[in-house]
N, C-alpha and C. Protein backbone atom coordinates (compact mmCIF):
# COMPACT_ATOMS: atom_id res chain seq x y z
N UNK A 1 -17.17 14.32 307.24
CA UNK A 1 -15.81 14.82 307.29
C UNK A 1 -15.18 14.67 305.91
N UNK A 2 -14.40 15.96 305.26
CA UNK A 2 -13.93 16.05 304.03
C UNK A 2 -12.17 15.64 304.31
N UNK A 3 -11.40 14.95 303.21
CA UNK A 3 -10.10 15.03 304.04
C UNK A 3 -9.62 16.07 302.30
N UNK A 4 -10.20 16.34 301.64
CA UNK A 4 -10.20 16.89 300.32
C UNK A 4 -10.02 18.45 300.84
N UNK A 5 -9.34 18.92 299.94
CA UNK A 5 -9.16 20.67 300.11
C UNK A 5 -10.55 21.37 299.23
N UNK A 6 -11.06 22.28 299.72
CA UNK A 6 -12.05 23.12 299.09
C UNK A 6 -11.65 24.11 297.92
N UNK A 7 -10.00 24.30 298.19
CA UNK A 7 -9.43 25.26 297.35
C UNK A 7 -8.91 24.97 295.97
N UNK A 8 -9.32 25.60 294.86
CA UNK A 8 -8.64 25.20 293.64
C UNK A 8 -7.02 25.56 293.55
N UNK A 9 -6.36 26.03 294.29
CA UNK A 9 -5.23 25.94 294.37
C UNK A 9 -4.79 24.77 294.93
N UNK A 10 -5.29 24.16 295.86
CA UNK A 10 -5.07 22.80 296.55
C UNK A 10 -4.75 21.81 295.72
N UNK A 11 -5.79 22.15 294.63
CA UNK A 11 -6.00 21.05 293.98
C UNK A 11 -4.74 20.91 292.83
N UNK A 12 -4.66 22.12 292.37
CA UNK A 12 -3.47 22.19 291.82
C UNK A 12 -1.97 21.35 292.13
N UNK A 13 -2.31 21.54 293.08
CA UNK A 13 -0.79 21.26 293.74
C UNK A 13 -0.80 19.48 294.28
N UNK A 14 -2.16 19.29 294.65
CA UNK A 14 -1.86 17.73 294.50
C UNK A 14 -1.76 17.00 292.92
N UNK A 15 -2.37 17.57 292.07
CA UNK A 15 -2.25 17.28 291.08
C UNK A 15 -0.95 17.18 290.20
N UNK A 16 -0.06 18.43 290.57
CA UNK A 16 1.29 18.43 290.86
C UNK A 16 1.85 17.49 291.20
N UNK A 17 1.12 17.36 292.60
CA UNK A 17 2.66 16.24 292.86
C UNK A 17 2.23 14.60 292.34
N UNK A 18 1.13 14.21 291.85
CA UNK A 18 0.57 13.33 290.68
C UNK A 18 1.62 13.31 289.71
N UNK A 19 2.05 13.91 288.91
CA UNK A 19 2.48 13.91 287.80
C UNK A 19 4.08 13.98 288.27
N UNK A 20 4.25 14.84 289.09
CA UNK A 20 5.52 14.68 289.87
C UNK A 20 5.84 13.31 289.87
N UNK A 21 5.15 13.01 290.86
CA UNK A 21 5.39 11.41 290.91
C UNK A 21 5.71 10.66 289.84
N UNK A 22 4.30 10.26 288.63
CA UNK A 22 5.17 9.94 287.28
C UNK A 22 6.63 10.54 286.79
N UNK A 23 6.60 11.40 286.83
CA UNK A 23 7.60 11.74 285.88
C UNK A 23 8.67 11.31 286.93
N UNK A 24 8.88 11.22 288.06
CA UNK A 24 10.18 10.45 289.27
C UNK A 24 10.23 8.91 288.64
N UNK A 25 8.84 8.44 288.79
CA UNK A 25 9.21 6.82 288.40
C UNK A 25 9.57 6.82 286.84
N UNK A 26 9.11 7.69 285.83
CA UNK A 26 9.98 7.23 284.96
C UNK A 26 11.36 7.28 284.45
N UNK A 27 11.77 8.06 285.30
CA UNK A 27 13.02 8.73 285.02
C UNK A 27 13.49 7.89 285.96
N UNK A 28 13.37 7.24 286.85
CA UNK A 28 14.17 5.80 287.74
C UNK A 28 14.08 5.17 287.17
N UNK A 29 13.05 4.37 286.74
CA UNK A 29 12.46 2.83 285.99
C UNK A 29 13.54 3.03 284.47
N UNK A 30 13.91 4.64 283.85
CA UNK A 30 14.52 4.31 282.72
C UNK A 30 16.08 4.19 282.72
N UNK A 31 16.40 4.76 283.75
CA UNK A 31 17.94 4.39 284.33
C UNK A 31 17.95 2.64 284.87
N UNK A 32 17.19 2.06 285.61
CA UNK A 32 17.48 0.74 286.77
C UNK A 32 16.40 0.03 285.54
N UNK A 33 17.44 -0.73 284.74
CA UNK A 33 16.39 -1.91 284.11
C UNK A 33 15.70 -3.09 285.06
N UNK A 34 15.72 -2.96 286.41
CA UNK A 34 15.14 -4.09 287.15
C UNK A 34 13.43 -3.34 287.44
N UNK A 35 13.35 -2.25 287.51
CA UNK A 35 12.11 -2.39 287.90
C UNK A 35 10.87 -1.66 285.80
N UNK A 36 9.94 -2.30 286.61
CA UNK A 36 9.22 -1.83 285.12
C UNK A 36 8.80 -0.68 285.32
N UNK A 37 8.75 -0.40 283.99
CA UNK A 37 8.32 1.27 283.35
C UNK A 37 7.17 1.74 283.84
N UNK A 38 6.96 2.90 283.54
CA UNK A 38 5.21 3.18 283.80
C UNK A 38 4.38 2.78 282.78
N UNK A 39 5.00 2.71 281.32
CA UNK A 39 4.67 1.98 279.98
C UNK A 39 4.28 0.53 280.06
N UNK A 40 4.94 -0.12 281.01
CA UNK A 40 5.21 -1.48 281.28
C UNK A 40 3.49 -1.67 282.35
N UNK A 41 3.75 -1.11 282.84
CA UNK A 41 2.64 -1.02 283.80
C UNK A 41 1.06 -0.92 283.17
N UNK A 42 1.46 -0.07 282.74
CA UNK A 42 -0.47 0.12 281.79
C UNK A 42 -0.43 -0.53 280.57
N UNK A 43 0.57 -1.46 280.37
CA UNK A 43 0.69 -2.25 278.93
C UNK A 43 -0.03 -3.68 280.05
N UNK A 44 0.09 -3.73 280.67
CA UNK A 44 -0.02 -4.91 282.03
C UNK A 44 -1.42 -4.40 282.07
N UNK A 45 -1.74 -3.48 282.42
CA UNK A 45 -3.01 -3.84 283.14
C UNK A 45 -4.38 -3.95 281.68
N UNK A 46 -3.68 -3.43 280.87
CA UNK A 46 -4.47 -2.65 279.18
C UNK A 46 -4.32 -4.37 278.77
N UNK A 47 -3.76 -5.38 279.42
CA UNK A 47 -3.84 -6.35 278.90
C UNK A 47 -5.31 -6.89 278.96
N UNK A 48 -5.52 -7.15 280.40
CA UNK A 48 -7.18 -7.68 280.73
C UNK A 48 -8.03 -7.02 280.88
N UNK A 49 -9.44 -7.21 280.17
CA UNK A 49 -10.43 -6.32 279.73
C UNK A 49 -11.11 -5.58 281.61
N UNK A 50 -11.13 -6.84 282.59
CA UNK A 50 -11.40 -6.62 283.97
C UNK A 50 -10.38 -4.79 284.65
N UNK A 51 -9.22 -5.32 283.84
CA UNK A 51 -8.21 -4.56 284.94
C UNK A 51 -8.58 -3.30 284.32
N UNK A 52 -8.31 -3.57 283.01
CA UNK A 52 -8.82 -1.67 282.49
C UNK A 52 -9.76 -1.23 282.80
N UNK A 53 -11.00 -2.00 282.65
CA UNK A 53 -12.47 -0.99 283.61
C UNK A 53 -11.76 -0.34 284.80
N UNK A 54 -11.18 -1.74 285.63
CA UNK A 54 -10.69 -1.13 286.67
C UNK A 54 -10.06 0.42 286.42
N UNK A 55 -8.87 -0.16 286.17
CA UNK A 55 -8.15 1.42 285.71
C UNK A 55 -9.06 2.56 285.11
N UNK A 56 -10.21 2.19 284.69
CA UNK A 56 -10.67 3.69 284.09
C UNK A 56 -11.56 4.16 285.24
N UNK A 57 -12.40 3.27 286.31
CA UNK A 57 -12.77 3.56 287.02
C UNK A 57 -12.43 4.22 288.07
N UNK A 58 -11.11 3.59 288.06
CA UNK A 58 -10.15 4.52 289.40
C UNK A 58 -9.89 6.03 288.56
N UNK A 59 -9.65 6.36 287.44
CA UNK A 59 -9.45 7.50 287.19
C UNK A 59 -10.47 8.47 286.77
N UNK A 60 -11.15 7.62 286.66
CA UNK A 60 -12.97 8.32 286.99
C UNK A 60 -12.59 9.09 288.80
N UNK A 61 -12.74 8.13 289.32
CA UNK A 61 -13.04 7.88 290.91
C UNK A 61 -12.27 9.17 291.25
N UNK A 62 -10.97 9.20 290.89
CA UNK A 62 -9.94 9.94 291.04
C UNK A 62 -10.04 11.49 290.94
N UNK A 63 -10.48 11.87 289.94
CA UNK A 63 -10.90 13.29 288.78
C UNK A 63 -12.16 13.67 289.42
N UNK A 64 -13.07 12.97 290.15
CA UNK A 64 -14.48 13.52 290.48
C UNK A 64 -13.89 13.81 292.01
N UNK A 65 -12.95 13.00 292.62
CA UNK A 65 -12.64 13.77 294.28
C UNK A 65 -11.99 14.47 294.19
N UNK A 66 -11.30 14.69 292.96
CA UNK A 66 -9.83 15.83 292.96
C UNK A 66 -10.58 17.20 292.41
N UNK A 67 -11.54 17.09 291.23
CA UNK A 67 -11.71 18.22 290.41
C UNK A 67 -13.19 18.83 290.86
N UNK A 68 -13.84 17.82 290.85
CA UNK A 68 -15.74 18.22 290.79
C UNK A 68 -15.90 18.30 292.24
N UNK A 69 -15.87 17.18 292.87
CA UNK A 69 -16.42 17.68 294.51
C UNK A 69 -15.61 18.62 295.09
N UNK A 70 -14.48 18.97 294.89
CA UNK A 70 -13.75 20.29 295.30
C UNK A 70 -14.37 21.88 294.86
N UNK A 71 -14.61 21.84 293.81
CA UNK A 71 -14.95 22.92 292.87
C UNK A 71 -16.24 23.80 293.33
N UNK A 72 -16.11 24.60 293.42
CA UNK A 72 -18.19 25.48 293.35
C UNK A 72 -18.18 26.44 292.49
């Protein structure tokens, strides 16, 4: 069972709302000094050598279910 869209338009549009999303939290996080930035965030994780694999792995992980296994 796929829960992924087959369509490159699909993909588009989640990808959309990806960046959507960033661009909402930064434009909150830069008005409300209580919560941290998205800058703040990957300055945090870019700190420990563990967390960034992490992080690159998830955006590995991320780009191959969104772009390649969708695609033919």
């Amino acid at each position: 069972m796929t829960l992924l869209p087959a369509d490159r338009s699909a993909n588009l549009v989640i990808w959309a709302v990806v960046w959507a999303a960033v661009v909402v939290w930064v434009v909150v996080t830069t008005r409300s000094p209580l919560l941290p930035t998205f800058v703040d965030l990957v300055r945090f994780v870019c700190r420990f050598w563990l967390l960034r694999w992490a992080l690159l792995a998830f955006w590995i992980w991320l780009g191959w279910h969104l772009l390649v296994r969708t695609t033919a």
